[in-house]
Protein backbone atom coordinates (compact mmCIF):
# COMPACT_ATOMS: atom_id res chain seq x y z
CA UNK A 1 -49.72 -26.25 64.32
CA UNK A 2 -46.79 -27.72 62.96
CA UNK A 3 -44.33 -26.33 60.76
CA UNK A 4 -43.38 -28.68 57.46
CA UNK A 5 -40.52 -26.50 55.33
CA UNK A 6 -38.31 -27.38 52.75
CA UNK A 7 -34.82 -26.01 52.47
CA UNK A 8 -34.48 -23.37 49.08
CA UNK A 9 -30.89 -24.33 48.84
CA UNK A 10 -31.24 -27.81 48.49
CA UNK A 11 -31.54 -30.01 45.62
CA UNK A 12 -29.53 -30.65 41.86
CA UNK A 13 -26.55 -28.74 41.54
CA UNK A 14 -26.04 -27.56 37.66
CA UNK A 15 -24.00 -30.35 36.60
CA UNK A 16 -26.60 -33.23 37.43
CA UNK A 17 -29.22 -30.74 36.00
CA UNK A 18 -27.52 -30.81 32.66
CA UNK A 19 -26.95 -34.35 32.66
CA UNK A 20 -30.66 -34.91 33.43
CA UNK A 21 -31.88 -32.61 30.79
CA UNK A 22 -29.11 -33.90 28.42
CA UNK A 23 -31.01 -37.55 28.94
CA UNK A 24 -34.98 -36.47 28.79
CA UNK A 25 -33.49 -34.82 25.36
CA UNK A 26 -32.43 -37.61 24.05
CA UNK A 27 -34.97 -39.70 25.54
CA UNK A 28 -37.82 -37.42 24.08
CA UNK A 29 -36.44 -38.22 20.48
CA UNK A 30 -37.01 -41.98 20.97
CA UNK A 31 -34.45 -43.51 20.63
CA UNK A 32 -32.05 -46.09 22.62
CA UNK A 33 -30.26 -44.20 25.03
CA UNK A 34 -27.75 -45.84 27.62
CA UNK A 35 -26.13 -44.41 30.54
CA UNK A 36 -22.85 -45.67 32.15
CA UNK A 37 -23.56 -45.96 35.82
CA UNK A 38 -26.60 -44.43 37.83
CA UNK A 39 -27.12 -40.74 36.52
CA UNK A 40 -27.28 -39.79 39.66
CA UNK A 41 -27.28 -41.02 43.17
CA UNK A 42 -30.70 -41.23 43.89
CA UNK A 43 -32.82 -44.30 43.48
CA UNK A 44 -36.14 -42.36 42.99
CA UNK A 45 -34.72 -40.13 39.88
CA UNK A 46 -32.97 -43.26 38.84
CA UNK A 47 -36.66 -44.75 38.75
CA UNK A 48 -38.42 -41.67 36.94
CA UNK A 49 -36.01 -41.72 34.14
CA UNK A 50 -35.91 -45.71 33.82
CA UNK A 51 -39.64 -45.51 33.21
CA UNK A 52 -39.01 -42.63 30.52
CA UNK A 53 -37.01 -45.11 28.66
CA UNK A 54 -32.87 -44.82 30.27
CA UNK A 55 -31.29 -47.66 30.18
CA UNK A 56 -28.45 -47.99 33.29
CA UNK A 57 -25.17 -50.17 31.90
CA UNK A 58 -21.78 -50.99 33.96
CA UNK A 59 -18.65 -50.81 32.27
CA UNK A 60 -18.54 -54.56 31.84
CA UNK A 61 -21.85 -53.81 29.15
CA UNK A 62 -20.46 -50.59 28.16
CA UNK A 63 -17.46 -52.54 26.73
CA UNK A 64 -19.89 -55.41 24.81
CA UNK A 65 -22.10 -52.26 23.05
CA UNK A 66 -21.74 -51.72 19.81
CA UNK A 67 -23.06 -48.67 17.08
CA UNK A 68 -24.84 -47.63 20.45
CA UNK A 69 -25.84 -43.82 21.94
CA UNK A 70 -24.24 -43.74 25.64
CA UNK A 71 -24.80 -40.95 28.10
CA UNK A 72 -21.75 -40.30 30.74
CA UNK A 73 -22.97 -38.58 33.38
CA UNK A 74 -21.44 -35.71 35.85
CA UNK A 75 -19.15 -37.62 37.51
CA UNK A 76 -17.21 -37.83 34.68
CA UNK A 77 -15.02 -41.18 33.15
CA UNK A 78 -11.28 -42.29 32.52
CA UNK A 79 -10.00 -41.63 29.20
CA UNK A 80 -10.46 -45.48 28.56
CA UNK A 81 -14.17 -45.24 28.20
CA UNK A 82 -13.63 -42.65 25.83
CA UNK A 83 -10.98 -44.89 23.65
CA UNK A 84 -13.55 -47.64 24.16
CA UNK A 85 -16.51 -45.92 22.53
CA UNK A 86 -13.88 -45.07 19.29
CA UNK A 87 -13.05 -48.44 18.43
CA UNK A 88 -16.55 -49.77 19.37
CA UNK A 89 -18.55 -46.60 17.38
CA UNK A 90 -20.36 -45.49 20.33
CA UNK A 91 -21.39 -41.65 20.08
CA UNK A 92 -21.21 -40.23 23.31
CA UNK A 93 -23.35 -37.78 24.98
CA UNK A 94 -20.88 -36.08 27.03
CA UNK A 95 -22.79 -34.63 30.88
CA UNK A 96 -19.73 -34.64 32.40
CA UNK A 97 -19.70 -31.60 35.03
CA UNK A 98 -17.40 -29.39 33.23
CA UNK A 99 -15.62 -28.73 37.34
CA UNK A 100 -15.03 -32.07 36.98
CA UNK A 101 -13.68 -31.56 33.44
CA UNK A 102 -11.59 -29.04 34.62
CA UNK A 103 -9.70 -30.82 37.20
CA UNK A 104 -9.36 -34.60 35.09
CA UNK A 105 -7.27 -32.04 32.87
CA UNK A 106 -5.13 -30.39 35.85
CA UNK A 107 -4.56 -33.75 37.05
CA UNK A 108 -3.71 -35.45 33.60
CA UNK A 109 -1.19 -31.96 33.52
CA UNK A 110 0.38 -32.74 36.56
CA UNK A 111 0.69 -36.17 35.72
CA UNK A 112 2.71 -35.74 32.30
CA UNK A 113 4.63 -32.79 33.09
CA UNK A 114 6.24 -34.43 36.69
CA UNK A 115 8.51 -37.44 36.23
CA UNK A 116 6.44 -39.69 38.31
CA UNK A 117 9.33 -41.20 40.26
CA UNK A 118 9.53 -38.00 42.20
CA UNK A 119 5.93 -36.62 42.47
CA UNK A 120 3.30 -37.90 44.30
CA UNK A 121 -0.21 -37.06 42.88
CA UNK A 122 -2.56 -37.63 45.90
CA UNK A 123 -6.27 -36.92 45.50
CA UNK A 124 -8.58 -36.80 48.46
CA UNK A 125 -11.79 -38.47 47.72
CA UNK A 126 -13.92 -41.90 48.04
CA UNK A 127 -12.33 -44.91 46.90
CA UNK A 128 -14.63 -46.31 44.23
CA UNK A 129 -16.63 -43.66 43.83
CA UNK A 130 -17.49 -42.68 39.91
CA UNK A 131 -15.51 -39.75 40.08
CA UNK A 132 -12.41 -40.90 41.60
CA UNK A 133 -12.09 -43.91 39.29
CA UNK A 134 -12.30 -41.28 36.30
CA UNK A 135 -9.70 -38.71 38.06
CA UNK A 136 -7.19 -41.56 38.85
CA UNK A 137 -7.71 -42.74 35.59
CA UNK A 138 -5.87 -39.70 34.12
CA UNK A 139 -2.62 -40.69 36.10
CA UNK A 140 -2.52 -43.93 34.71
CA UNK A 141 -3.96 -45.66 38.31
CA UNK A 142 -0.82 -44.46 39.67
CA UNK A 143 -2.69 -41.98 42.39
CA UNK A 144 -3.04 -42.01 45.41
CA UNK A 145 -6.12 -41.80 46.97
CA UNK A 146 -6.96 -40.79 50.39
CA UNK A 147 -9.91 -40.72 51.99
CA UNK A 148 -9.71 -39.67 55.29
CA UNK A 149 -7.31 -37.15 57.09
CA UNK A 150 -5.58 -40.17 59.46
CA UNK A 151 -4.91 -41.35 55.62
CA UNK A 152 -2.57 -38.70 55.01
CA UNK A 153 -0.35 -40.61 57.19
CA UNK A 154 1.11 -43.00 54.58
CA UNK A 155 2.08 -40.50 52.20
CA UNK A 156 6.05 -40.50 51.18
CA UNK A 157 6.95 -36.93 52.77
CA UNK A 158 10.49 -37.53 51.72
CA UNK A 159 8.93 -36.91 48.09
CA UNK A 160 7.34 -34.31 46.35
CA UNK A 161 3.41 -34.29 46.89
CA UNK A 162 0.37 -32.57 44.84
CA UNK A 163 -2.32 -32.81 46.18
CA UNK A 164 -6.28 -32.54 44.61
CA UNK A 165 -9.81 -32.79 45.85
CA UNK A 166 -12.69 -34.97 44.57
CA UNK A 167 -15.26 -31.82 43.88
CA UNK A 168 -17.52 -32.86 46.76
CA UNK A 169 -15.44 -33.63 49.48
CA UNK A 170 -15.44 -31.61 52.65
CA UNK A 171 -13.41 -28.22 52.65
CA UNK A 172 -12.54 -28.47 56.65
CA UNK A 173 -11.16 -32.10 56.03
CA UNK A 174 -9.09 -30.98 52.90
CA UNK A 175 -7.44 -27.72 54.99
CA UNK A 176 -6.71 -30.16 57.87
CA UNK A 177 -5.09 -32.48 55.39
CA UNK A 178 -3.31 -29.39 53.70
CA UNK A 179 -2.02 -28.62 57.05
CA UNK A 180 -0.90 -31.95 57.94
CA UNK A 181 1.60 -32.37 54.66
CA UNK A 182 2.96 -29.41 55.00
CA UNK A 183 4.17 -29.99 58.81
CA UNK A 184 5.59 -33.53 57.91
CA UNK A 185 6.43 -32.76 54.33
CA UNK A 186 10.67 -33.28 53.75
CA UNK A 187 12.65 -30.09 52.98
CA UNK A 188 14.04 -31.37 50.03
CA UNK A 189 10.28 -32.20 48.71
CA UNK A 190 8.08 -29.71 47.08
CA UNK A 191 4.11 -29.76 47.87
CA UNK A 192 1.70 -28.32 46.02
CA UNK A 193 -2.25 -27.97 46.72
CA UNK A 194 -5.42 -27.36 44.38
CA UNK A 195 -8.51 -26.85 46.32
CA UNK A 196 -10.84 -28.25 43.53
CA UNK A 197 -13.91 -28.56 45.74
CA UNK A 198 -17.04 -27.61 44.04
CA UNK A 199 -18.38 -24.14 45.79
CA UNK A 200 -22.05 -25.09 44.50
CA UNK A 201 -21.61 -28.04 47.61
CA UNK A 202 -19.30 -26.02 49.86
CA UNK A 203 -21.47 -23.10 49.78
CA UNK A 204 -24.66 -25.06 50.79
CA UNK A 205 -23.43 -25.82 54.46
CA UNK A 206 -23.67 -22.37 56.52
CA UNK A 207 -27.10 -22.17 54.79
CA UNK A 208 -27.82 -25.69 55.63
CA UNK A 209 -26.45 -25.45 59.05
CA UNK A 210 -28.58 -22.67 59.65
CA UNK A 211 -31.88 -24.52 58.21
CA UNK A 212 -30.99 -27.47 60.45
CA UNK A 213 -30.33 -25.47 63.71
CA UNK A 214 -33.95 -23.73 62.84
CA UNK A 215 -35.87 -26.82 63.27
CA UNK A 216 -37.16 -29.74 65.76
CA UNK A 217 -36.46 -32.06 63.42
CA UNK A 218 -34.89 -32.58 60.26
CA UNK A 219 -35.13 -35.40 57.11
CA UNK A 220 -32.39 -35.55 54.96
CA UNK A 221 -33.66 -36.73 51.84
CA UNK A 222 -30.62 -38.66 50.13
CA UNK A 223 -29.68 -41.52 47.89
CA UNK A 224 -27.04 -44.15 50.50
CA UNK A 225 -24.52 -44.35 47.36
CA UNK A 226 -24.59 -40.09 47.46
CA UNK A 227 -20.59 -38.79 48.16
CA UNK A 228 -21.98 -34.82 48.94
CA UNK A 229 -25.04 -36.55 50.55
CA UNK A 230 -23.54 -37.78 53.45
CA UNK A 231 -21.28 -35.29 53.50
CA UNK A 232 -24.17 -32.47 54.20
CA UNK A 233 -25.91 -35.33 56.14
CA UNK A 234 -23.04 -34.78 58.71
CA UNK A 235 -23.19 -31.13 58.80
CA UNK A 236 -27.07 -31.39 59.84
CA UNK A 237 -26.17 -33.72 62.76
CA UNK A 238 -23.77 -31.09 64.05
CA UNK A 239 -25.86 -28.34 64.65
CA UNK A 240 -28.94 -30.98 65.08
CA UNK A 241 -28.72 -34.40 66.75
CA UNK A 242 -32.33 -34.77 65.64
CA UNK A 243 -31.39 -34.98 62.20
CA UNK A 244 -32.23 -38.73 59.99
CA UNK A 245 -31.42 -39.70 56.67
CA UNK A 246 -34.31 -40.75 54.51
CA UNK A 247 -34.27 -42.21 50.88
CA UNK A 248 -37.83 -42.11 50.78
CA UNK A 249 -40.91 -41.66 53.21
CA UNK A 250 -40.86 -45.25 53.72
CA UNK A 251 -38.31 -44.60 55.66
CA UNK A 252 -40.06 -42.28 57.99
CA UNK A 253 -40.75 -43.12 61.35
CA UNK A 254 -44.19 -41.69 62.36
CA UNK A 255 -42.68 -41.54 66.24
CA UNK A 256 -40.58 -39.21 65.21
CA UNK A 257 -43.34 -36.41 64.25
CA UNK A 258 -44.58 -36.63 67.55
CA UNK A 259 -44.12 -33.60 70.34
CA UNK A 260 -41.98 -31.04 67.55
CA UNK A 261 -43.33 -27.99 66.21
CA UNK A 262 -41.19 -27.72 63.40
CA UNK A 263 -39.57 -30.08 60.67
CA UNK A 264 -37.25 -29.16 57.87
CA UNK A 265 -36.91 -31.50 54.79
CA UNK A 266 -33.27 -30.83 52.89
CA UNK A 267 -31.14 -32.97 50.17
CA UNK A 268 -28.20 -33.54 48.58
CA UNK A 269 -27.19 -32.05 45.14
CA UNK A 270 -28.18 -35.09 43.48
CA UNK A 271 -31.80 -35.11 44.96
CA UNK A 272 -34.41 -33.46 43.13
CA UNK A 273 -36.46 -31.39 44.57
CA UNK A 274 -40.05 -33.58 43.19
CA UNK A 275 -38.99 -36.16 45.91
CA UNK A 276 -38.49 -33.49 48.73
CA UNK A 277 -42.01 -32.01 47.81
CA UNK A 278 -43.18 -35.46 47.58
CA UNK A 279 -42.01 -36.36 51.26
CA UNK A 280 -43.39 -33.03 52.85
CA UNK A 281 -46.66 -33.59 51.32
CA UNK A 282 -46.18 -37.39 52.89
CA UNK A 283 -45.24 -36.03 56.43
CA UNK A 284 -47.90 -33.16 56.16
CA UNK A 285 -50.76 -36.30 55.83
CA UNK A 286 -48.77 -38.02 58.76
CA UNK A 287 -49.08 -34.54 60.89
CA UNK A 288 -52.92 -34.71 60.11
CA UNK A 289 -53.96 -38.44 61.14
């Protein structure tokens, strides 16, 4: 008999839980609702709340709406969006995680109190990603972002450095990075570290690890655009090669089921937990025929 089990400790972290529960709120009152960017990064939520009525705009719409109810969700914007919706009377319904909160305002700190010409505000996180772009937005676009640890590389160390995290960025990578700066960093320069990593996704990987190791096989159900996703993707495959990542069961290939006794099904934070029951029920058919 084989084992189908789905990991506890997987699924939406609080912040895309109140931004999803911010939307069906609004949605359930029936009116227009917008939301700058994907709500999350997961096609299939994406999906559910499209067909309750969500309405997904870029920034280039964002900027054309007028007298218009807009949802920002978790990842949080640059202060532009905000100055935007003023002159444009847009009422905002605010989801932003309030970690990310948090750290836009340590970095927008940092960034007023330091005369720029001798400070470097570095954040380590994913070029592009919806985050990011709101984080550097609070420095004026004058951040640097880095997104691996061989990045760290081109930093100034004859200047001053500060350094943040994007909330869902690997802990390991940001010590190693930590480490790096202050071997190279100048004597005359100051550095100075925040470790703004969200424990909600740093938490989930001896847990996770365990869960993989525990299995034959493992599907790790996450959306390709996910930052944390492929992050905890990557801690599966270390502890099991037999690891895959799946957006949906479409994506499952039935060869794969063959000659294991046991197969775990695990997420990201921004995959709800519907879609992992939804793929163990799929795999549990599969197991059957």
């Amino acid at each position: 008999m084989i084992k189908v089990e789905i990991d506890e400790g997987s699924g939406f972290c609080f912040g895309v839980v109140t931004a999803i529960n911010k939307a069906e709120e609004e949605l359930t009152k029936g009116e227009t609702l917008y939301c700058l960017g994907d709500i999350v990064h997961n096609s299939k939520e994406v999906e559910r709340l499209k067909e309750m009525g969500l309405i997904t705009i870029n920034h280039d719409e964002f900027k054309q709406l007028r007298n218009a109810k807009v949802l920002l969700r978790a990842h949080g914007e640059p202060p532009e969006t905000y100055m935007i919706a003023r002159e444009n009377n847009i009422e905002i319904i605010d989801a932003t995680c309030p970690v990310v909160l948090r750290l836009q305002k340590r970095i927008k700190q940092g960034f007023l109190e330091d005369n720029q010409k001798e400070k470097q505000i570095v954040i380590y996180g994913k070029n592009g990603h919806a985050e990011v772009l709101g984080l550097v937005g609070q420095t004026d676009g004058q951040a640097i972002v880095i997104e691996k640890a061989e990045e760290v590389k081109k930093l100034d160390f004859s200047k001053s450095i500060r350094l943040f995290s994007q909330t869902t960025k690997s802990l390991d990578e940001f010590q190693e990075i930590v480490e790096y700066i202050k071997q190279h960093i100048s004597s005359e320069a100051t550095f100075e570290y925040y470790d703004t990593i969200c424990r909600q996704v740093a938490n989930r990987m001896p847990k996770l690890r365990e869960f993989a190791a525990s299995h034959d096989l493992i599907f790790f159900v996450s959306g390709k655009k996910s930052s944390n996703g492929k992050m905890l993707f990557e801690e599966c495959l270390k502890v099991n090669p037999n690891s895959h990542l799946i957006d949906s069961q479409e994506e499952i290939d039935a060869s794969l089921l063959k000659d294991v006794t046991s197969i775990g099904v695990c997420g990201a934070t921004s995959t709800p937990k519907w879609l992992m029951e939804k793929i163990s029920r799929y795999i549990q058919t599969q197991i059957k025929e």
